[in-house]
C-alpha atoms as a PDB file:
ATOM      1  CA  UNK A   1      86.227  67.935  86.635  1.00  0.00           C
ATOM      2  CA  UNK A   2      86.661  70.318  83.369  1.00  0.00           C
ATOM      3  CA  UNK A   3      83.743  72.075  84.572  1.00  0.00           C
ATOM      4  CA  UNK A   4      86.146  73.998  86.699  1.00  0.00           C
ATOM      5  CA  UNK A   5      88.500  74.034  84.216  1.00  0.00           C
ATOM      6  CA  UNK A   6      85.849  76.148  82.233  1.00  0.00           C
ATOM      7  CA  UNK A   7      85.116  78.425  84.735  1.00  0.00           C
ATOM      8  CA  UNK A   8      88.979  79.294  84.917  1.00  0.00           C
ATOM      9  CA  UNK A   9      88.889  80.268  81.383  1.00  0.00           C
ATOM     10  CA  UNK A  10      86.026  82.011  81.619  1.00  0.00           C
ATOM     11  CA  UNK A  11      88.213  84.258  84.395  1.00  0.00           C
ATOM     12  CA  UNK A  12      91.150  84.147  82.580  1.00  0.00           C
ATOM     13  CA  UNK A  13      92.102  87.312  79.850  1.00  0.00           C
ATOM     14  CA  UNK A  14      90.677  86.836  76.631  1.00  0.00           C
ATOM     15  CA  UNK A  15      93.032  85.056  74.200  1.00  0.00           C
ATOM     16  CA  UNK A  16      91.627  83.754  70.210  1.00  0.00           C
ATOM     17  CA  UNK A  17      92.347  79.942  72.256  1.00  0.00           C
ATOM     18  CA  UNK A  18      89.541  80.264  73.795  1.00  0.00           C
ATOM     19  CA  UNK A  19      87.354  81.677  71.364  1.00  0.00           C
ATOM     20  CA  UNK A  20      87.640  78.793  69.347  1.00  0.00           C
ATOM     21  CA  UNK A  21      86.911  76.387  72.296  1.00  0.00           C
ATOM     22  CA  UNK A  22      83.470  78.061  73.101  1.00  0.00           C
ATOM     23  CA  UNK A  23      81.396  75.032  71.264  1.00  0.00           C
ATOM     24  CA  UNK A  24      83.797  72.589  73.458  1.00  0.00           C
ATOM     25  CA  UNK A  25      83.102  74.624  76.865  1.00  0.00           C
ATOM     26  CA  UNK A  26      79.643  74.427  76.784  1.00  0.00           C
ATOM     27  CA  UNK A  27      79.645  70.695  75.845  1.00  0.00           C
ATOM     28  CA  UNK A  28      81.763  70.412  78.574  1.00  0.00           C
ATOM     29  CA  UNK A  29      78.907  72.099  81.000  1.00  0.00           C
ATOM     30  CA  UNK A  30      75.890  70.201  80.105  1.00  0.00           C
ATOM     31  CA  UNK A  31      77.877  67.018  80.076  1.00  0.00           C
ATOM     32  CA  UNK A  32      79.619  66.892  83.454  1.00  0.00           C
ATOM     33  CA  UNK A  33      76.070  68.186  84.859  1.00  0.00           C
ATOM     34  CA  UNK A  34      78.132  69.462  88.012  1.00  0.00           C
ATOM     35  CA  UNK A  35      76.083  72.304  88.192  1.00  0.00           C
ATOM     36  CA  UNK A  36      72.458  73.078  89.497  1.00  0.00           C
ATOM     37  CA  UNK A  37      69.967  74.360  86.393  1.00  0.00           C
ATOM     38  CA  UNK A  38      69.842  77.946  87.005  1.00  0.00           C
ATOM     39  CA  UNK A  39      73.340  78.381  87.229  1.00  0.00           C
ATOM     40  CA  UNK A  40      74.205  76.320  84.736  1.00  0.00           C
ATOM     41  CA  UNK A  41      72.141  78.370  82.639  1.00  0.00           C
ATOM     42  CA  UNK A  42      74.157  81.456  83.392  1.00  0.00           C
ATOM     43  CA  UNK A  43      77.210  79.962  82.483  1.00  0.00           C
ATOM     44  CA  UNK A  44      76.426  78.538  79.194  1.00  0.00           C
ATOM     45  CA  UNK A  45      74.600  82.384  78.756  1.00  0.00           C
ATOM     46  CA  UNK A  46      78.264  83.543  79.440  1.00  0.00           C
ATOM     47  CA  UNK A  47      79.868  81.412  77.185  1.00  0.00           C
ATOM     48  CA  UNK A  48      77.327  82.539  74.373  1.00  0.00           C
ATOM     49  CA  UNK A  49      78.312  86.246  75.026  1.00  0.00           C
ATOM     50  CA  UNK A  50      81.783  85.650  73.622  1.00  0.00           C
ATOM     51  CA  UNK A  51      80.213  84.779  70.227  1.00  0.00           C
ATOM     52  CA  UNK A  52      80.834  87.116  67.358  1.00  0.00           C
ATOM     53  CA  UNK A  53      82.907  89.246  69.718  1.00  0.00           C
ATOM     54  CA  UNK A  54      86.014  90.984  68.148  1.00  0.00           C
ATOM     55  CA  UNK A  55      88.910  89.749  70.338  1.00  0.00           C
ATOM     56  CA  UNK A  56      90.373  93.125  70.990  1.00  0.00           C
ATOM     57  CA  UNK A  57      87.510  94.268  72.454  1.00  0.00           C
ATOM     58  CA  UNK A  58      86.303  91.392  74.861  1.00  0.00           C
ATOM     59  CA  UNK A  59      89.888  91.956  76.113  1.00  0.00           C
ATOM     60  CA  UNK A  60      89.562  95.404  76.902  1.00  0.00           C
ATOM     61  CA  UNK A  61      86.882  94.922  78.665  1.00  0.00           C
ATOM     62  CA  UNK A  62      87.787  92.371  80.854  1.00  0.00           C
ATOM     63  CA  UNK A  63      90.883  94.799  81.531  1.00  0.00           C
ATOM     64  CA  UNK A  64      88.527  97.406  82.467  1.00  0.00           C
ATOM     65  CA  UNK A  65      86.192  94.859  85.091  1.00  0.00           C
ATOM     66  CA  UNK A  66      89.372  93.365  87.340  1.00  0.00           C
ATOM     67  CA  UNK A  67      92.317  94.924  86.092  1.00  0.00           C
ATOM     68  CA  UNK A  68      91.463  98.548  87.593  1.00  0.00           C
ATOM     69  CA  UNK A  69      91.256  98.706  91.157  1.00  0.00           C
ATOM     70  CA  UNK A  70      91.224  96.420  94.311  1.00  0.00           C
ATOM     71  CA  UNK A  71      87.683  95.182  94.474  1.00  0.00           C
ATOM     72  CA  UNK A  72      87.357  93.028  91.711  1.00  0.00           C
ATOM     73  CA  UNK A  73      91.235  91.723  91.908  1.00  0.00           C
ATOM     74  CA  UNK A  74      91.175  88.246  90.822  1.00  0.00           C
ATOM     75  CA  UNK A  75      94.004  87.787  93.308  1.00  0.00           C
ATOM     76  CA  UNK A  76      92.620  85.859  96.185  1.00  0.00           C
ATOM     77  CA  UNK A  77      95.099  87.096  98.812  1.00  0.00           C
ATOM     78  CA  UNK A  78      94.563  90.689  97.706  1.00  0.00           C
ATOM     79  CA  UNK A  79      91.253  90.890  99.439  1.00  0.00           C
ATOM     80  CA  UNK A  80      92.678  88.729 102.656  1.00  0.00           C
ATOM     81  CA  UNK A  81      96.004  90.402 103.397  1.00  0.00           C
ATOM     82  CA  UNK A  82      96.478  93.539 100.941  1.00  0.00           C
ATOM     83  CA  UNK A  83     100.252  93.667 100.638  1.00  0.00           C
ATOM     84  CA  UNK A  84     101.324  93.263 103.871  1.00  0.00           C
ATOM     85  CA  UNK A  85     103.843  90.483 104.747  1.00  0.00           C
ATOM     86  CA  UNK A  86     101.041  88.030 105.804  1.00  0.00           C
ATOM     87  CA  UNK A  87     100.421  87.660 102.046  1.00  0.00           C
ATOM     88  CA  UNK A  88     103.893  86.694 101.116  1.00  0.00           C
ATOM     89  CA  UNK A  89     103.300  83.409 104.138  1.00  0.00           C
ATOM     90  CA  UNK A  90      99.851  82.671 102.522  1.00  0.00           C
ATOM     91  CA  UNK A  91     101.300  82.626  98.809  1.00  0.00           C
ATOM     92  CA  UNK A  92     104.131  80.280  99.959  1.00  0.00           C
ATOM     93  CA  UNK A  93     101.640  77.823 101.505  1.00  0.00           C
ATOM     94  CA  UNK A  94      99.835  78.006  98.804  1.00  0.00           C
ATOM     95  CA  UNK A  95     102.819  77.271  96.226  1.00  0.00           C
ATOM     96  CA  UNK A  96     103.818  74.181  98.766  1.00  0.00           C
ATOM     97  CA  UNK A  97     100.110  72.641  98.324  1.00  0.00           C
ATOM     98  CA  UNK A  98     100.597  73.114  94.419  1.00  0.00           C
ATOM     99  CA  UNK A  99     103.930  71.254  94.287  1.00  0.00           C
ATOM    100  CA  UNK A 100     102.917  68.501  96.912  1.00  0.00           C
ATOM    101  CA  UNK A 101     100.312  67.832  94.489  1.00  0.00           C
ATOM    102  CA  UNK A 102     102.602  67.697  91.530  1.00  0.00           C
ATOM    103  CA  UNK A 103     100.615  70.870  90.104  1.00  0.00           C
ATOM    104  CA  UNK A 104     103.637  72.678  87.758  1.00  0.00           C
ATOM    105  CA  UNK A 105     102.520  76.582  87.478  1.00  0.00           C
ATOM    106  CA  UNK A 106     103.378  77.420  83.777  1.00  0.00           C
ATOM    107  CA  UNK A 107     101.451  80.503  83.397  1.00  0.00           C
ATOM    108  CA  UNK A 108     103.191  83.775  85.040  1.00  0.00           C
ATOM    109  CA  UNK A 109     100.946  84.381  87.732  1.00  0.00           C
ATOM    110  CA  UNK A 110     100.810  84.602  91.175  1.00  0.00           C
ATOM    111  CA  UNK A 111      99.630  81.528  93.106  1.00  0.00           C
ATOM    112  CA  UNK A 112      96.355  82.655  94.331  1.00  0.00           C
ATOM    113  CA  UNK A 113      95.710  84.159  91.031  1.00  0.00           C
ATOM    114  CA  UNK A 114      91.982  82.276  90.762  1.00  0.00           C
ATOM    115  CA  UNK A 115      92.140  80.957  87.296  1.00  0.00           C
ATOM    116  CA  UNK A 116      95.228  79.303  88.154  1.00  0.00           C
ATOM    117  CA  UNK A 117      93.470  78.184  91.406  1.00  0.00           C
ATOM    118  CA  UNK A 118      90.817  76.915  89.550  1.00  0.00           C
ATOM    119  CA  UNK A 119      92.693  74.865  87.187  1.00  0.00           C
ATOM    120  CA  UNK A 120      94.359  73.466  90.298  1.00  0.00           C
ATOM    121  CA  UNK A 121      90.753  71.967  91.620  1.00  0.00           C
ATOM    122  CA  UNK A 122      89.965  71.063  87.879  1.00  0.00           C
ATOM    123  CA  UNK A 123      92.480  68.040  88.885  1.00  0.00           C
ATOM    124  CA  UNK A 124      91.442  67.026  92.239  1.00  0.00           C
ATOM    125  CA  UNK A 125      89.110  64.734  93.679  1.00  0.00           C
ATOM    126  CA  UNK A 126      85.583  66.330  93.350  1.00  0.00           C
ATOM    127  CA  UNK A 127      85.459  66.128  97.656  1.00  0.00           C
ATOM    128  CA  UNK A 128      88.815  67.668  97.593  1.00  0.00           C
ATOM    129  CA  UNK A 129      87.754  70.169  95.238  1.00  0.00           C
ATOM    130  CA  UNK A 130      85.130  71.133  97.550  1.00  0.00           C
ATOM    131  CA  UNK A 131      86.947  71.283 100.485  1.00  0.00           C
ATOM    132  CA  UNK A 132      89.417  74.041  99.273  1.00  0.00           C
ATOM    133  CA  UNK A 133      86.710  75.794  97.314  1.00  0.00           C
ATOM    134  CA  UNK A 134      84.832  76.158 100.036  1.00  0.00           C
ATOM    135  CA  UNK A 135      87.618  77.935 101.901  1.00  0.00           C
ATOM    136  CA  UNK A 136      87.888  80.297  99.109  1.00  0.00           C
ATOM    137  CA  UNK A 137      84.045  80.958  99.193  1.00  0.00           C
ATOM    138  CA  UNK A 138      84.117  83.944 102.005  1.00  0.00           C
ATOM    139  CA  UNK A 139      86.604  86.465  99.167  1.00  0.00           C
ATOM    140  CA  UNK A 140      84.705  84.371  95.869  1.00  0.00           C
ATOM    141  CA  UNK A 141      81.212  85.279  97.252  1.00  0.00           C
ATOM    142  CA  UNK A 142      82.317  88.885  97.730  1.00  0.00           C
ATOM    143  CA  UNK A 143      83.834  88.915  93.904  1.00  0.00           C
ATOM    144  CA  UNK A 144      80.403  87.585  92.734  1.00  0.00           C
ATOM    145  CA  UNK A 145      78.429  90.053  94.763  1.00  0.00           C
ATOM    146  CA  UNK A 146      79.959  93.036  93.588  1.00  0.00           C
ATOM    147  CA  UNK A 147      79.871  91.915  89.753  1.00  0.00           C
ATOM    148  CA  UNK A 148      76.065  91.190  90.288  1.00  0.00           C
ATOM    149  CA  UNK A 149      76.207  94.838  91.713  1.00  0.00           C
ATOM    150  CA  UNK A 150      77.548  96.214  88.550  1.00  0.00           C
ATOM    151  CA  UNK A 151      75.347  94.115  86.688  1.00  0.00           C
ATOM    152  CA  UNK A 152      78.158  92.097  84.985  1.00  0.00           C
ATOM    153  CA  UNK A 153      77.892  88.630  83.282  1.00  0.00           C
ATOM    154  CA  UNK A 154      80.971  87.087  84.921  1.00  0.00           C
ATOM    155  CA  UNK A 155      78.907  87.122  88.315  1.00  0.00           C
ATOM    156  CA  UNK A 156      77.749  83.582  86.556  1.00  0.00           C
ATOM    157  CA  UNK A 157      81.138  82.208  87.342  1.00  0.00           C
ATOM    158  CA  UNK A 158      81.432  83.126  91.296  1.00  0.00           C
ATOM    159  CA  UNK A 159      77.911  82.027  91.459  1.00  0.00           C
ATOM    160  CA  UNK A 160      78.728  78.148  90.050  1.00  0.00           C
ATOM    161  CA  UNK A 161      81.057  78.011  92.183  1.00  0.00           C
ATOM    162  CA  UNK A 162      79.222  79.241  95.385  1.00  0.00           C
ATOM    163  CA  UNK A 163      76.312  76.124  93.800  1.00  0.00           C
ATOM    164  CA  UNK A 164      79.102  73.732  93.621  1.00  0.00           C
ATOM    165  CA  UNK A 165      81.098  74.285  97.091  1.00  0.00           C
ATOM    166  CA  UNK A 166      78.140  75.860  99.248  1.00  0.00           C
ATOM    167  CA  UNK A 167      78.013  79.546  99.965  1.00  0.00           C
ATOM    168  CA  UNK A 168      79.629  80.937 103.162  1.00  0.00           C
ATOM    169  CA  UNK A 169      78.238  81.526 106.291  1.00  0.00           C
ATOM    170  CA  UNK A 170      78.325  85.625 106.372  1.00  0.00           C
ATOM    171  CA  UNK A 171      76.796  85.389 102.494  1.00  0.00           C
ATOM    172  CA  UNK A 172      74.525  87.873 103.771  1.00  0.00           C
ATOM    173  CA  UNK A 173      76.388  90.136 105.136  1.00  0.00           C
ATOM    174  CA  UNK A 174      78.619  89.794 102.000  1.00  0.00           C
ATOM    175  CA  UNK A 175      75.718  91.097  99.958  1.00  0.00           C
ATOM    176  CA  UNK A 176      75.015  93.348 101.963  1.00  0.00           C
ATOM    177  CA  UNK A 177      78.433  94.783 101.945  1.00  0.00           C
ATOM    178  CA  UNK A 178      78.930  94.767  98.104  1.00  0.00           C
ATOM    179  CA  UNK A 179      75.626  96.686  97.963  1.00  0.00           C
ATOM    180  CA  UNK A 180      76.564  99.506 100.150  1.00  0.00           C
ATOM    181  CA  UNK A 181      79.947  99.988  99.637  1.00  0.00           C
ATOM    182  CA  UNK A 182      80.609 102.974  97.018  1.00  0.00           C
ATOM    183  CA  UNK A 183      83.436 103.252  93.891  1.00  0.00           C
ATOM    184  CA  UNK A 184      86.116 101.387  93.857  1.00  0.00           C
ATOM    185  CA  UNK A 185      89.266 104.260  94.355  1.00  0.00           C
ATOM    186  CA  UNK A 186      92.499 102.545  94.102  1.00  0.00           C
ATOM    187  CA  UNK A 187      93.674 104.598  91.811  1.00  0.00           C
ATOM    188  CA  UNK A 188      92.616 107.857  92.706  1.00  0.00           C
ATOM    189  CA  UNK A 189      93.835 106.858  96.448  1.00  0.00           C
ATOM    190  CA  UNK A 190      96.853 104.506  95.531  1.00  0.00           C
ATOM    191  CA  UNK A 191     100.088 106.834  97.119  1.00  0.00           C
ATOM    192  CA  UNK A 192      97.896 107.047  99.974  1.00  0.00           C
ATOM    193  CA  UNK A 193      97.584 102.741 100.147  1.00  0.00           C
ATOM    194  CA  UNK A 194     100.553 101.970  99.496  1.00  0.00           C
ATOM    195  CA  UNK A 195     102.168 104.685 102.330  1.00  0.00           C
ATOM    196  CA  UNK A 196      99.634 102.672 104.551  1.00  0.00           C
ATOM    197  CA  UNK A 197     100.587  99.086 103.783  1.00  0.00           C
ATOM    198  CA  UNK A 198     104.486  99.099 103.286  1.00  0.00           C
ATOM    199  CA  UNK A 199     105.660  96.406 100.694  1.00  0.00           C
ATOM    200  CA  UNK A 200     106.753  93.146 101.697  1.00  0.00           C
ATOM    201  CA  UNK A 201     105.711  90.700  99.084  1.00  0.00           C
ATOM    202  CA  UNK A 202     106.841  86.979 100.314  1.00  0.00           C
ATOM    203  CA  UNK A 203     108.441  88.606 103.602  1.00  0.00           C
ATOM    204  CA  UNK A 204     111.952  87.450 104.780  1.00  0.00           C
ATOM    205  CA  UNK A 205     113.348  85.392 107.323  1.00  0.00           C
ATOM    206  CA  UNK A 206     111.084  82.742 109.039  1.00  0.00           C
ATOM    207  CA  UNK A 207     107.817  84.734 107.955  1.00  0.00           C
ATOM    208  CA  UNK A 208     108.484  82.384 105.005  1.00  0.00           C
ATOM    209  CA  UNK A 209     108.585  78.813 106.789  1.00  0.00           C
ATOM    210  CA  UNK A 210     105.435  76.807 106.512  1.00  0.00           C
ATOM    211  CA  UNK A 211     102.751  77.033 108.706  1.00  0.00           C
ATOM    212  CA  UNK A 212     101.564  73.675 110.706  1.00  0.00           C
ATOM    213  CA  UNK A 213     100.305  71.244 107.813  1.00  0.00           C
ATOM    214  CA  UNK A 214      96.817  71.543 110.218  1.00  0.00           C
ATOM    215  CA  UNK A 215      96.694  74.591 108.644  1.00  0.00           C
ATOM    216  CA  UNK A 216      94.799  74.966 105.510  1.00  0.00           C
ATOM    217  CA  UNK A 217      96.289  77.259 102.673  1.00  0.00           C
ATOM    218  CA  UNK A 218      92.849  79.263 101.578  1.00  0.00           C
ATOM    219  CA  UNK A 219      91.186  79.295 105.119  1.00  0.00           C
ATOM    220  CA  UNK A 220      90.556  82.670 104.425  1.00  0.00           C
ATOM    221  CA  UNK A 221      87.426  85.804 105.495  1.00  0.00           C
ATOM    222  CA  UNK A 222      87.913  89.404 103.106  1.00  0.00           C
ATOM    223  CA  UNK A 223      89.990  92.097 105.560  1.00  0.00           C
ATOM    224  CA  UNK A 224      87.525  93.819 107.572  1.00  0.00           C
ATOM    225  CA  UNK A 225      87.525  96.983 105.582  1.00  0.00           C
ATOM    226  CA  UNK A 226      85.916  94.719 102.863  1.00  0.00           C
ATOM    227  CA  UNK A 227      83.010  93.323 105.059  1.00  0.00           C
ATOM    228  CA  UNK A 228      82.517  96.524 106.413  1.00  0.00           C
ATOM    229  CA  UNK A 229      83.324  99.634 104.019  1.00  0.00           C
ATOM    230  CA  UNK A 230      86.566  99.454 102.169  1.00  0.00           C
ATOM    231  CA  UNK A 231      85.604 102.372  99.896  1.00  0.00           C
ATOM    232  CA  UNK A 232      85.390 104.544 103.100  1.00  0.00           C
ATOM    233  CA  UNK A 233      88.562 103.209 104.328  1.00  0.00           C
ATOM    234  CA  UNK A 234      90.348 103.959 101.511  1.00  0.00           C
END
């Protein structure tokens, strides 16, 4: 399924690799058809935006979008657990499902770092796929409604996704949360987060050992101060 393979570049920073892969991408789109029409269409509409585009500049702008503040974090866990030491469990599950699977992380990211996640369903089964995309679908429908909300392109990406899994059950509460919450302000509030949520990135002790194998690794809802108002909470 390269489709999702796509989509994780799509998410990933800009690099001149890609750039020259555009024509390739969107072959890859219209020939796996995995995607409804109108989405579809949005991708292919992203892909086309990178045309012509000086490098430097796509790539600060995709460091401006997800790279400055909490809400568009392309760090699944970030928007399930903050940094508290449930996140260091959920990343180790997470890990342990990669290397059952044989999937070698070569990139330096994080585990739930969704282009990486992505490229991990690229080599599934298209039912497996599914499955643990469909998990994800409670924090990816929240990424896609706030980039809709700030009128972004890269909405295109959470919404194939959302076609290709199935939305989540609370998708309209998500909206409705993405389009009443105000500015993101990690950074204006961040000594005030981080005295709130102690460090303790992959934990210690047994808060590492595996959870049941019952358990799936990305059964996953946003924290509650993301459904609810995490701009006010902050």
């Amino acid at each position: 399924m390269l489709t999702l393979k796509v989509l994780s570049l799509l998410l990933s920073y800009p690099e001149a690799e890609m750039l020259e892969a555009l024509d390739e991408m969107a072959g890859i789109i219209e020939q796996e058809n995995l995607l409804p029409q109108a989405p579809e269409k949005a991708v292919l509409a992203l892909i086309n935006s990178y045309r012509g585009k000086d490098l430097l500049d796509l790539q600060a702008d995709y460091v401006a979008l997800f790279d400055r503040g909490r809400f568009l974090s392309l760090h699944i866990f970030e928007h399930v657990h903050g940094e508290s030491r449930d996140r260091g469990q959920a990343m180790v599950n997470l890990l342990q499902m990669y290397e059952t699977q044989g999937f070698e992380m070569t990139a330096h990211e994080l585990p739930d770092y969704i282009p990486l996640f992505l490229e991990f369903l690229s080599q599934q089964t298209q039912s497996e796929a599914v499955r643990l995309l469909h998990d994800a679908m409670p924090v990816l429908s929240l990424l896609g409604a706030r980039l809709t909300e700030r009128g972004s392109d890269f909405c295109a990406v959470f919404d194939a996704l959302s076609a290709f899994a199935g939305a989540p059950e609370a998708l309209a509460e998500i909206r409705q949360q993405a389009a009443s919450e105000g500015d993101d302000e990690t950074l204006i509030n961040m000594d005030a987060i981080w005295e709130e949520e102690a460090v303790s990135f992959m934990g210690t002790g047994d808060a590492c050992k595996s959870q049941a194998a019952t358990v799936s690794p990305v059964t996953m809802m946003p924290r509650d101060q993301n459904i609810k108002s995490q701009s006010r909470s902050i």
